[in-house]
PDB file of N, CA and C in Angstrom:
ATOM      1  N   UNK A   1      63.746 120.629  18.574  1.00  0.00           N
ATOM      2  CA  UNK A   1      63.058 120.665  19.840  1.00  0.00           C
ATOM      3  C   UNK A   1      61.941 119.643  19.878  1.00  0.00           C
ATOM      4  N   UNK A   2      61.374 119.423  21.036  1.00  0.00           N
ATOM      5  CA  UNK A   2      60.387 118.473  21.046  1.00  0.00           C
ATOM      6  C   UNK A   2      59.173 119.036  20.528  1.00  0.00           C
ATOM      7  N   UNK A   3      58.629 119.898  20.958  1.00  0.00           N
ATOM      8  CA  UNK A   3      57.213 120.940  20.028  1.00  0.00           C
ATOM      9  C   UNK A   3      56.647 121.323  20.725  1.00  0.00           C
ATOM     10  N   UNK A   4      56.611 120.868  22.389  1.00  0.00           N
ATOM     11  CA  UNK A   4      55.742 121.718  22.715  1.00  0.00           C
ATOM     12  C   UNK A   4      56.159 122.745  23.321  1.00  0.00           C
ATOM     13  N   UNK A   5      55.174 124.093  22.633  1.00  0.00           N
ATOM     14  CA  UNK A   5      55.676 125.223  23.068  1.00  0.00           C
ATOM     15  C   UNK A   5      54.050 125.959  23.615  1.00  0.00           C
ATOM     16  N   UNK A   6      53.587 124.647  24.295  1.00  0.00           N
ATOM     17  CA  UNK A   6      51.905 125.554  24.891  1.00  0.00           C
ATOM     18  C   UNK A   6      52.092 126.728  26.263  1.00  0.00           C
ATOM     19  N   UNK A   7      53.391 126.356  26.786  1.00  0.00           N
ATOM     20  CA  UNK A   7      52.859 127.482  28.026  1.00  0.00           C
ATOM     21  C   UNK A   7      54.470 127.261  28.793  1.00  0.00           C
ATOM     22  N   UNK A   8      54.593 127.871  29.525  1.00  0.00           N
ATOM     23  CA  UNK A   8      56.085 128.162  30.449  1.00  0.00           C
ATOM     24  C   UNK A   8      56.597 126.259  30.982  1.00  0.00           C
ATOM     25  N   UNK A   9      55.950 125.726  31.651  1.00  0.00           N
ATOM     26  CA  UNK A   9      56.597 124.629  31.935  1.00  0.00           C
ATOM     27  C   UNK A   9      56.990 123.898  30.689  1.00  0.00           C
ATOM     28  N   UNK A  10      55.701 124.005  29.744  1.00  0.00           N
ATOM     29  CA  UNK A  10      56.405 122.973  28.522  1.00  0.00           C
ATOM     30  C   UNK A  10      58.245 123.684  27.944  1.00  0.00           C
ATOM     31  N   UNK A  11      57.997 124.868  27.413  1.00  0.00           N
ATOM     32  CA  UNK A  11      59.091 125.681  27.363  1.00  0.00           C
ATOM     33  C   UNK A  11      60.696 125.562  28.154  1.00  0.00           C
ATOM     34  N   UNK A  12      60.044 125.236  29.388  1.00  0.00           N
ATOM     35  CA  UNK A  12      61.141 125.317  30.356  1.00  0.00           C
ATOM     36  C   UNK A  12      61.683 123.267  29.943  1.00  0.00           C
ATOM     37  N   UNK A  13      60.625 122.309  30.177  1.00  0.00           N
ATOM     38  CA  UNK A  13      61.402 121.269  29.748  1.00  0.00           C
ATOM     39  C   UNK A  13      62.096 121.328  28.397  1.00  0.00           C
ATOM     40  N   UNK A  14      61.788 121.717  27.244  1.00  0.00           N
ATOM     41  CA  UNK A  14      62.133 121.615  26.331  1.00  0.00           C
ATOM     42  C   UNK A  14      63.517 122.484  26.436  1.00  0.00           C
ATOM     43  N   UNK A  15      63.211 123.535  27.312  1.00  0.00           N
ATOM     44  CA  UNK A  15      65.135 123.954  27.159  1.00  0.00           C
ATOM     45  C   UNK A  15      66.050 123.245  28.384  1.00  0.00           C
ATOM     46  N   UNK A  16      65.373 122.510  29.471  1.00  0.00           N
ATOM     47  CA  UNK A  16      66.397 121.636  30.034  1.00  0.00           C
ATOM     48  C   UNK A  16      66.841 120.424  28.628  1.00  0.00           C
ATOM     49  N   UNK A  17      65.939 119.778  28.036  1.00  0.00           N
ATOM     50  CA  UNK A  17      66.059 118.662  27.232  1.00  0.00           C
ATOM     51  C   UNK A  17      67.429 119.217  26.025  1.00  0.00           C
ATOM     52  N   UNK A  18      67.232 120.615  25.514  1.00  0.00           N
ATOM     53  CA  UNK A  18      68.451 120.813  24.661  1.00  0.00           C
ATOM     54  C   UNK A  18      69.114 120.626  25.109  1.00  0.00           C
ATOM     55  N   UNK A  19      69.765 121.504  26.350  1.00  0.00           N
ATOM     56  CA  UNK A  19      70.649 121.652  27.077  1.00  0.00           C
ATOM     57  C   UNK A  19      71.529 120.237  27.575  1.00  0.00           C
ATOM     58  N   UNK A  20      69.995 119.373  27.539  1.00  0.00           N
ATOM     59  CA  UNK A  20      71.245 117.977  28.008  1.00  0.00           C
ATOM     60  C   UNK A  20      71.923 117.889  26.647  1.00  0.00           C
ATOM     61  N   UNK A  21      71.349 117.546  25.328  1.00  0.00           N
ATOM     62  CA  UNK A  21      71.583 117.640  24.517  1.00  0.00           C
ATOM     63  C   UNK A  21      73.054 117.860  24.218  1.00  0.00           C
ATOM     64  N   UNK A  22      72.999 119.024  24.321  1.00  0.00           N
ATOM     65  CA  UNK A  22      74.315 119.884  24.390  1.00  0.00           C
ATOM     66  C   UNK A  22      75.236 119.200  25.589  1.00  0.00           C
ATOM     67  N   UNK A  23      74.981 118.952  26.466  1.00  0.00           N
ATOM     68  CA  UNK A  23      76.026 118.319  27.472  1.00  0.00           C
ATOM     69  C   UNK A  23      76.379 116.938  26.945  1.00  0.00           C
ATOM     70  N   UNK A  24      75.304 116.189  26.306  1.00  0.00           N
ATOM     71  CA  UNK A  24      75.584 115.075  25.918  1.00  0.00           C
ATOM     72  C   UNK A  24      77.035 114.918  24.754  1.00  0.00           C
ATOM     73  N   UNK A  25      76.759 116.298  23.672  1.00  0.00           N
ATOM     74  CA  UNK A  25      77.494 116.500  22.726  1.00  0.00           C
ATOM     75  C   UNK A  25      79.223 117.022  22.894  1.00  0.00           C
ATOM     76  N   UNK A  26      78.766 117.474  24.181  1.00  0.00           N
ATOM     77  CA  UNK A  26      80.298 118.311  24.556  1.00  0.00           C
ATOM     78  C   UNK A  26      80.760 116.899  25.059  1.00  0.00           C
ATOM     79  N   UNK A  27      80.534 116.321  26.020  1.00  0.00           N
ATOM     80  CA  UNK A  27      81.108 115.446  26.751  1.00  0.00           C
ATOM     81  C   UNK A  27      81.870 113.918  25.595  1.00  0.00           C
ATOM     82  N   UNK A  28      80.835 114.089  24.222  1.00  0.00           N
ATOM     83  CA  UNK A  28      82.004 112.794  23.751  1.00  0.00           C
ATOM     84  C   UNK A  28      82.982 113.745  22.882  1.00  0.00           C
ATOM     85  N   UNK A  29      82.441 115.154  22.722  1.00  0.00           N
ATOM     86  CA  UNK A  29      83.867 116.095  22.035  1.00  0.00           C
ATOM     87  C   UNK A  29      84.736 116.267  22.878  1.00  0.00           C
ATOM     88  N   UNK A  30      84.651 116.284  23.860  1.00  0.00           N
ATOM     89  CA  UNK A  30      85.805 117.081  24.787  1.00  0.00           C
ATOM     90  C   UNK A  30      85.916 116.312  26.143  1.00  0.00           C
ATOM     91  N   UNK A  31      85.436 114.966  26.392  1.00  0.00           N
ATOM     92  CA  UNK A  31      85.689 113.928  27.339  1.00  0.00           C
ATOM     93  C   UNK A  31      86.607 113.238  27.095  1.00  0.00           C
ATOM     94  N   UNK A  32      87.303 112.420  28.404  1.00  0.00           N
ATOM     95  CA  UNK A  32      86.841 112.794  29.213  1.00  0.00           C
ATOM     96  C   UNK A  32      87.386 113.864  30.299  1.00  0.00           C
ATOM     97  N   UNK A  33      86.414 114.630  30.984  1.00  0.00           N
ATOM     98  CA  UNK A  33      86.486 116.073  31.499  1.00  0.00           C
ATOM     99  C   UNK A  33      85.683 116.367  32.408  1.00  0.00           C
ATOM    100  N   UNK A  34      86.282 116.906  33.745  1.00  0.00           N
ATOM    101  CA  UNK A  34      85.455 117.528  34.525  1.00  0.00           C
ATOM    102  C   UNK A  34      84.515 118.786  34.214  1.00  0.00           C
ATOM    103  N   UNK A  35      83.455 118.790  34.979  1.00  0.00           N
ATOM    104  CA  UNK A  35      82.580 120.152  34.768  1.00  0.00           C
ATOM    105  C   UNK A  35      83.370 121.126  34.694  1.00  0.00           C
ATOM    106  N   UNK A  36      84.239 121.703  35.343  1.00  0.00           N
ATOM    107  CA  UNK A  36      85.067 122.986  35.288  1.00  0.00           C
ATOM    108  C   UNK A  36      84.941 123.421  33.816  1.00  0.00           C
ATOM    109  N   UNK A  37      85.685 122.063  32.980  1.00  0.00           N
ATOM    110  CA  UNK A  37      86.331 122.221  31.458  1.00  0.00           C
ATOM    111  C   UNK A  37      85.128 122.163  30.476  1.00  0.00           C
ATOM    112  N   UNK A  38      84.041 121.361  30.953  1.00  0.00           N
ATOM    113  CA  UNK A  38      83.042 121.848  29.991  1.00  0.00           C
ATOM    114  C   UNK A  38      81.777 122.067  30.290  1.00  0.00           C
ATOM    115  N   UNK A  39      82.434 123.290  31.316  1.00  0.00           N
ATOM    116  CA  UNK A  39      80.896 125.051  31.256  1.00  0.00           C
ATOM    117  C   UNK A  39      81.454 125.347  30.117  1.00  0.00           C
ATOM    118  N   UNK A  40      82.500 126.111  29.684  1.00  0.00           N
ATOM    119  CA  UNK A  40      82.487 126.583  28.601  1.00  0.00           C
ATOM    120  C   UNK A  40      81.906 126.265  27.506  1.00  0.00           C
ATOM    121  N   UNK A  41      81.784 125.044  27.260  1.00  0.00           N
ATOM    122  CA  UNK A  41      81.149 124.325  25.849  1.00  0.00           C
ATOM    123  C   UNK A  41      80.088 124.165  26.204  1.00  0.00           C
ATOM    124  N   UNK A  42      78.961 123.888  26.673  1.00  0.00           N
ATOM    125  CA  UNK A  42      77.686 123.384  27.155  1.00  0.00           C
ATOM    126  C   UNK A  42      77.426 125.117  27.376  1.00  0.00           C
ATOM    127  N   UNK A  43      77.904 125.801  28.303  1.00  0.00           N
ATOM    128  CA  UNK A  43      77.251 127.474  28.561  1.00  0.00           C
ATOM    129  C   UNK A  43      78.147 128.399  27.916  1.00  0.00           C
ATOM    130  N   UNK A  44      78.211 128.390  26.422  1.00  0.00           N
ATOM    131  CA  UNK A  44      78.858 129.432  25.743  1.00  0.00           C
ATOM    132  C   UNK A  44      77.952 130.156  25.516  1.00  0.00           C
ATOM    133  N   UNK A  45      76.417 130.213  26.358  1.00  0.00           N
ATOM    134  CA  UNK A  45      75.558 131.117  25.810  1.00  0.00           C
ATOM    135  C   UNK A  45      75.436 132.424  27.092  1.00  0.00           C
ATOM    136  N   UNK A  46      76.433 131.707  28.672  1.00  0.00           N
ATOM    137  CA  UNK A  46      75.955 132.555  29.699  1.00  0.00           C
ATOM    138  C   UNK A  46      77.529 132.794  30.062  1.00  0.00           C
ATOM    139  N   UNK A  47      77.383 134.493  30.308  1.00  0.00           N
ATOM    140  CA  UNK A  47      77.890 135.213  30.960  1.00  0.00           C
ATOM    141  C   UNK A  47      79.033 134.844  31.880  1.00  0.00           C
ATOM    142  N   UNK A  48      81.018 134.285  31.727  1.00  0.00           N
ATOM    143  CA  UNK A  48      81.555 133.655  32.706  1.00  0.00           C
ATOM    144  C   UNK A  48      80.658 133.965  33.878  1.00  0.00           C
ATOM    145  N   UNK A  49      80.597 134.930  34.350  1.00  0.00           N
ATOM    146  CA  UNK A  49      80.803 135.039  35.984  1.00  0.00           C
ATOM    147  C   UNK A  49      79.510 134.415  36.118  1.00  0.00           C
ATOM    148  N   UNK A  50      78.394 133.844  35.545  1.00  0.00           N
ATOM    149  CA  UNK A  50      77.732 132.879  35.863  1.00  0.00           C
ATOM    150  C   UNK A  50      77.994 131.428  35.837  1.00  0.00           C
ATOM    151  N   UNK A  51      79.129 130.821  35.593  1.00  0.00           N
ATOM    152  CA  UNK A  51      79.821 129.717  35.179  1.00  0.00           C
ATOM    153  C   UNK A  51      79.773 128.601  36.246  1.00  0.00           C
ATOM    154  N   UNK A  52      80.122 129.726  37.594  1.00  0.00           N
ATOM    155  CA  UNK A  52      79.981 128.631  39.266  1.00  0.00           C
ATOM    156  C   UNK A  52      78.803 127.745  38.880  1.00  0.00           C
ATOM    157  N   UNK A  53      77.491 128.597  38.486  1.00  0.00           N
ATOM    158  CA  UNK A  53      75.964 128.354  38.829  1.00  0.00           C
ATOM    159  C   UNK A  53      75.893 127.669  37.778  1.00  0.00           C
ATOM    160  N   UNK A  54      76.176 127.865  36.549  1.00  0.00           N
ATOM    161  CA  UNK A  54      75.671 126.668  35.352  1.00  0.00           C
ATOM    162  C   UNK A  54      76.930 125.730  35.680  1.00  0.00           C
ATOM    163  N   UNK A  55      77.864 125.273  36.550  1.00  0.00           N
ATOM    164  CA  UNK A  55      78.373 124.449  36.683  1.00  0.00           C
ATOM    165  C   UNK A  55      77.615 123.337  37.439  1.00  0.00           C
ATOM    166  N   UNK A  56      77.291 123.688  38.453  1.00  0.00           N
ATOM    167  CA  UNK A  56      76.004 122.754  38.897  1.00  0.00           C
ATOM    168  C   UNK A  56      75.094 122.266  38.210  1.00  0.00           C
ATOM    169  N   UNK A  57      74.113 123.169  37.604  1.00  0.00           N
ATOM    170  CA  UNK A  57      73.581 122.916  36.190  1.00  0.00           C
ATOM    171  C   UNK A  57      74.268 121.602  35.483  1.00  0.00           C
ATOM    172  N   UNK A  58      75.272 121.718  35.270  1.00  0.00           N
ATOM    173  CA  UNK A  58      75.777 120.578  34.463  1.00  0.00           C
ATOM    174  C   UNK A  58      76.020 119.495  35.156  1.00  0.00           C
ATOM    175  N   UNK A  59      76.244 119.891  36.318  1.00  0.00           N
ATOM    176  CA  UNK A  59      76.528 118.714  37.052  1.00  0.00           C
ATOM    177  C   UNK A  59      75.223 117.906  37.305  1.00  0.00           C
ATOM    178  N   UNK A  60      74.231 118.152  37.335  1.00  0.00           N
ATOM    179  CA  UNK A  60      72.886 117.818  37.521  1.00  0.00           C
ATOM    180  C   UNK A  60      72.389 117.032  35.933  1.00  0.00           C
ATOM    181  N   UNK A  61      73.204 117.539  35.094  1.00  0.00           N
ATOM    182  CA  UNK A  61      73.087 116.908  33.803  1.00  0.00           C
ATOM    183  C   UNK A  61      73.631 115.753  33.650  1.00  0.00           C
ATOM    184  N   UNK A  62      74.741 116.350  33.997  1.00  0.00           N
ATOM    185  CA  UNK A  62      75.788 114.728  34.082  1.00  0.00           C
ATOM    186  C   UNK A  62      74.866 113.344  35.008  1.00  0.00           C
ATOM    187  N   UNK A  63      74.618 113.697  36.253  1.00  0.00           N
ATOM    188  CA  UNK A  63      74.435 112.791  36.846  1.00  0.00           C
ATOM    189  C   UNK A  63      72.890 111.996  36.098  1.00  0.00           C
ATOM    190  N   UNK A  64      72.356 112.820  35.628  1.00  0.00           N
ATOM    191  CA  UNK A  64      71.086 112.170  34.979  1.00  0.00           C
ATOM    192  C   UNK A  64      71.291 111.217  33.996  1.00  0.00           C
ATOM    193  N   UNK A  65      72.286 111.714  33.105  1.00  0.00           N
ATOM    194  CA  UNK A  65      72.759 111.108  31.981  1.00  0.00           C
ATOM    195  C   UNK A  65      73.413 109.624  32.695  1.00  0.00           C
ATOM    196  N   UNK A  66      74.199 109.657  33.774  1.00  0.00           N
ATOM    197  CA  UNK A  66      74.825 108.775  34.668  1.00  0.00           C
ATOM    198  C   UNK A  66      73.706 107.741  34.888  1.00  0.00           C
ATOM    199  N   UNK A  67      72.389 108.064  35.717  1.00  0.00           N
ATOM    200  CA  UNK A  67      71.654 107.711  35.956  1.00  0.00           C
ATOM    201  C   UNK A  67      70.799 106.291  35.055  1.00  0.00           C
ATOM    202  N   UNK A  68      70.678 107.052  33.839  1.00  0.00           N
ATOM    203  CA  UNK A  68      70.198 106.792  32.729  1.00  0.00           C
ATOM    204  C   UNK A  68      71.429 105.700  31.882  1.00  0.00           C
ATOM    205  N   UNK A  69      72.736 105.606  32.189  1.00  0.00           N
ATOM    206  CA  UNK A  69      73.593 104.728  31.628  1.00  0.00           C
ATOM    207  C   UNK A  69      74.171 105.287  29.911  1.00  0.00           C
ATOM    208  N   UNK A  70      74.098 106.378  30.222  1.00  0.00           N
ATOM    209  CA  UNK A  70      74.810 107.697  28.594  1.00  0.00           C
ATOM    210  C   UNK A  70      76.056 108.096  29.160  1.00  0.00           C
ATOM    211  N   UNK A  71      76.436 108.341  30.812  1.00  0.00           N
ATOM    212  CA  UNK A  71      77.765 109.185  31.059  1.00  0.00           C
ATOM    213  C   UNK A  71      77.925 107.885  32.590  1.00  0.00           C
ATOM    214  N   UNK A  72      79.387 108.656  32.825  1.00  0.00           N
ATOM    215  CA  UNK A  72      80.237 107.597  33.839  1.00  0.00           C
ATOM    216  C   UNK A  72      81.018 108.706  34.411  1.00  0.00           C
ATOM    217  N   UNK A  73      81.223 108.220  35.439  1.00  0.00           N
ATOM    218  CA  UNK A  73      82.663 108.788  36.505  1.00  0.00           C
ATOM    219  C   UNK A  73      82.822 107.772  37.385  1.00  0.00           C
ATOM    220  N   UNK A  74      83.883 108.172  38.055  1.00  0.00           N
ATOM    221  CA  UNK A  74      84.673 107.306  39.249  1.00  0.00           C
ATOM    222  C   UNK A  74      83.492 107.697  40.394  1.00  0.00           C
ATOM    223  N   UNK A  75      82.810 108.787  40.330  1.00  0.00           N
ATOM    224  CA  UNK A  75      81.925 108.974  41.922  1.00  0.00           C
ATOM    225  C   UNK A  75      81.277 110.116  41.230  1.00  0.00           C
ATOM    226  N   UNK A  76      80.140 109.727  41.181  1.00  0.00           N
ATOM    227  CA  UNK A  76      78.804 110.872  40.211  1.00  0.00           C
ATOM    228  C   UNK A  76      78.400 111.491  41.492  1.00  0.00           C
ATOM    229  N   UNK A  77      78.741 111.454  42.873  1.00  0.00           N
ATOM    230  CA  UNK A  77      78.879 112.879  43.856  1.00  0.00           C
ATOM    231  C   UNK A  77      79.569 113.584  44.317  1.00  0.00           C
ATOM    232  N   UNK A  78      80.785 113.453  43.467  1.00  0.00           N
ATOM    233  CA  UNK A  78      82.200 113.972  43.298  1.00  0.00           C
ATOM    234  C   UNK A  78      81.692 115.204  42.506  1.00  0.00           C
ATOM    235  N   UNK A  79      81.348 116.760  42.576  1.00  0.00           N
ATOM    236  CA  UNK A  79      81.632 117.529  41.526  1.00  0.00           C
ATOM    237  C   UNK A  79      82.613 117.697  40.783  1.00  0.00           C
ATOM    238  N   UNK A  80      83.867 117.191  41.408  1.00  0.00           N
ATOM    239  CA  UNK A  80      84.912 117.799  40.506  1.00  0.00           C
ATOM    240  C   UNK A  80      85.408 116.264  40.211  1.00  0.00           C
ATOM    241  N   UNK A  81      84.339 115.297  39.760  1.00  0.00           N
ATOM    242  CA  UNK A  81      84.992 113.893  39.387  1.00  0.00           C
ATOM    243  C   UNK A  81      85.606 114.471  37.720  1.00  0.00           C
ATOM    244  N   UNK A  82      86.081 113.611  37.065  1.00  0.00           N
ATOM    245  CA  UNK A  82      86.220 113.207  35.436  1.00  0.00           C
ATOM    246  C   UNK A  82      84.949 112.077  35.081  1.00  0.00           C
ATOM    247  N   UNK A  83      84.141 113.428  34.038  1.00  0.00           N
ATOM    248  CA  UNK A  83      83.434 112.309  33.231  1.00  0.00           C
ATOM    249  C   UNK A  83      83.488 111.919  31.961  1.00  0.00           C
ATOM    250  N   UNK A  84      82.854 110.772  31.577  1.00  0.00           N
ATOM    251  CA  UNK A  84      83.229 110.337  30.105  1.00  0.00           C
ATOM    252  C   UNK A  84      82.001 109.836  29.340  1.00  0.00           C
ATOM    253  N   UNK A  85      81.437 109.376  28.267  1.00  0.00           N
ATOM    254  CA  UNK A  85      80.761 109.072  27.721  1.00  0.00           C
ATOM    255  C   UNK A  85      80.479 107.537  28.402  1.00  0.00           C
ATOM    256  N   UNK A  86      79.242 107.118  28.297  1.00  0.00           N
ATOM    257  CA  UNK A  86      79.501 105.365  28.362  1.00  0.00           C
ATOM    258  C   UNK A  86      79.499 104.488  27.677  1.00  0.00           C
ATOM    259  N   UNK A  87      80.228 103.183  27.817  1.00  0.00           N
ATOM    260  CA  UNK A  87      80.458 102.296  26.724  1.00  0.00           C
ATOM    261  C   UNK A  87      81.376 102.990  25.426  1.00  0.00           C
TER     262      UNK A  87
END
């Protein structure tokens, strides 16, 4: 983790930051793949029937990572594009 653990916002970035983490890691294991195929791997910690909602979640991951030049798709406002690692 990054360290800081002084108060709720620090907390809360530091578990978006794993979490990309983890999206980063699923996506060159199991890319390339739409969000559908990897909630499971990225949210093996939440409940299917929450899966719709951390699908967005990921999708919001993806596109950052996109953003940033780490992930790719054919149309990063496509939810149900195929993404892949970049380069």
């Amino acid at each position: 983790m990054i360290g800081r653990t002084t108060g709720f916002p620090d907390r809360l970035v530091d578990h978006r930051l794993l979490r990309e983490s983890i999206v980063d890691a699923a996506l060159r294991t199991h890319g390339p793949a739409t969000t559908l195929a990897l909630v499971p791997a990225v949210y093996s910690d939440v409940p299917e029937e929450r899966h719709e909602m951390a699908r967005h979640s990921l999708w919001a991951h993806l596109r950052k990572l996109a953003a940033e030049g780490r992930a790719v798709a054919d149309d990063v406002d496509d939810a149900d594009a195929v993404w892949r690692t970049a380069g």
